[in-house]
C-alpha atoms as a PDB file:
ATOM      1  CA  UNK A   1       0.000   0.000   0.000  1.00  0.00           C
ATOM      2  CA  UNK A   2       2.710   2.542   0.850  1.00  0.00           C
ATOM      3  CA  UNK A   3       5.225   1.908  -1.673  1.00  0.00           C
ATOM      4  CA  UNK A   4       2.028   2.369  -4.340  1.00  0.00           C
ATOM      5  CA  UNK A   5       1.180   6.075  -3.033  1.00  0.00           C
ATOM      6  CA  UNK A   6       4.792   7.149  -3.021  1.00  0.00           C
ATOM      7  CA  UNK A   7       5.477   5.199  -6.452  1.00  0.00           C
ATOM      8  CA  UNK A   8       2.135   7.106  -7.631  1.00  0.00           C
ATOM      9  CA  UNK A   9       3.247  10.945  -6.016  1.00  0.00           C
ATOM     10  CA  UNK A  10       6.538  10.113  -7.427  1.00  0.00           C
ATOM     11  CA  UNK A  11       5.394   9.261 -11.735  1.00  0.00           C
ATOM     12  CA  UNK A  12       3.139  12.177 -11.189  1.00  0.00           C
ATOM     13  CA  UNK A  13       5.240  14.642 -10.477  1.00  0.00           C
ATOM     14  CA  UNK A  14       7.988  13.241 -12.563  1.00  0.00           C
ATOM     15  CA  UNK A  15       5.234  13.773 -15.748  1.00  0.00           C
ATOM     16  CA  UNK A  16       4.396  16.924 -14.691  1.00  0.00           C
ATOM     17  CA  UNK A  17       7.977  17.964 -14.562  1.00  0.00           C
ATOM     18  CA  UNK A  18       8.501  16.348 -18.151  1.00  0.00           C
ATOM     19  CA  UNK A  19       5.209  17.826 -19.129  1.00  0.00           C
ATOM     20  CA  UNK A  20       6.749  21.348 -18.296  1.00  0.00           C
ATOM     21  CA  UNK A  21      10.278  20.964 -19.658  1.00  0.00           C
ATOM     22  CA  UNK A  22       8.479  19.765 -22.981  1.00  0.00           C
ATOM     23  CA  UNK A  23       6.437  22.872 -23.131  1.00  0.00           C
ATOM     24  CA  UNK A  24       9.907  24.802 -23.401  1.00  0.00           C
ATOM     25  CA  UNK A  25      10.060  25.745 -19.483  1.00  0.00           C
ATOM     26  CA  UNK A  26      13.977  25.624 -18.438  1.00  0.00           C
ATOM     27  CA  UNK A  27      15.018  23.568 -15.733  1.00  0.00           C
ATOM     28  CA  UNK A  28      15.847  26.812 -13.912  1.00  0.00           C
ATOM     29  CA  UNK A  29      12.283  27.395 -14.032  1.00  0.00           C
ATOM     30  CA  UNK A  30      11.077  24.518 -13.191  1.00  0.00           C
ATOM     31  CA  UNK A  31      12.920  23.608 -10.101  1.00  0.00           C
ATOM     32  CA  UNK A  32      11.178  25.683  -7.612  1.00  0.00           C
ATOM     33  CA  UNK A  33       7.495  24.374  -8.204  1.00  0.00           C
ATOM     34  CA  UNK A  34       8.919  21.151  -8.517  1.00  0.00           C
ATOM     35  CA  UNK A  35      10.347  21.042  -5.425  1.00  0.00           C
ATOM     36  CA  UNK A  36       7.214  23.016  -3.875  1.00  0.00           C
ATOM     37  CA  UNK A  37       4.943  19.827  -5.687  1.00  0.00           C
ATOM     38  CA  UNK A  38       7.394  17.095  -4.314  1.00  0.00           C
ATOM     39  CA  UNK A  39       6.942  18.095  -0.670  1.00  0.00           C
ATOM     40  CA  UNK A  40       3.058  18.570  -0.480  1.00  0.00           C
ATOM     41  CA  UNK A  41       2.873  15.119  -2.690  1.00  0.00           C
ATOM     42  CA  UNK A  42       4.858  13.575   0.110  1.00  0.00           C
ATOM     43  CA  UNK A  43       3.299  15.373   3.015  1.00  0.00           C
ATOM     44  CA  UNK A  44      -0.059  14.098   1.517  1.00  0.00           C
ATOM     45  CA  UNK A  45       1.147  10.667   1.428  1.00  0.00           C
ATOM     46  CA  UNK A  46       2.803  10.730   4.821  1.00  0.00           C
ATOM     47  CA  UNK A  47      -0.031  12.194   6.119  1.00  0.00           C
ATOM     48  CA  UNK A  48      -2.710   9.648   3.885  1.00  0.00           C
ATOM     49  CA  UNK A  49      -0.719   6.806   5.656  1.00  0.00           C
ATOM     50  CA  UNK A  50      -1.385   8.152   9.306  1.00  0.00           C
ATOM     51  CA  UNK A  51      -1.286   5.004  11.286  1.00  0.00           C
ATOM     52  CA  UNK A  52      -0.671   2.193   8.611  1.00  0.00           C
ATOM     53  CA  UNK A  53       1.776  -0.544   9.174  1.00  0.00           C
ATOM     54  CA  UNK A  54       2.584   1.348  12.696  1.00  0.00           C
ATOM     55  CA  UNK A  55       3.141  -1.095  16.028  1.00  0.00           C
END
């Protein structure tokens, strides 16, 4: 179950990252919303997870 959320946050914001370099963005101009994406798509997961698999 984890390892399918973070493999899911992780393709999406690698296509969205593709989707933008594609559309001529720089990587320079990229970087900042990708890292901004990365860290709320983790947070959500971390946070989506709560309690799961914890003793």
């Amino acid at each position: 179950m984890a390892a399918a959320q973070l493999l899911g946050a992780r393709n999406a914001l690698s296509v969205e990252n593709h989707r933008l370099l594609l559309a001529g963005e720089t990587a320079d101009a990229v970087y900042p919303g990708a890292v901004e994406r990365a860290e709320r798509a983790f947070d959500l997961v971390e946070n989506g997870l709560g309690g799961y698999a914890v003793r």
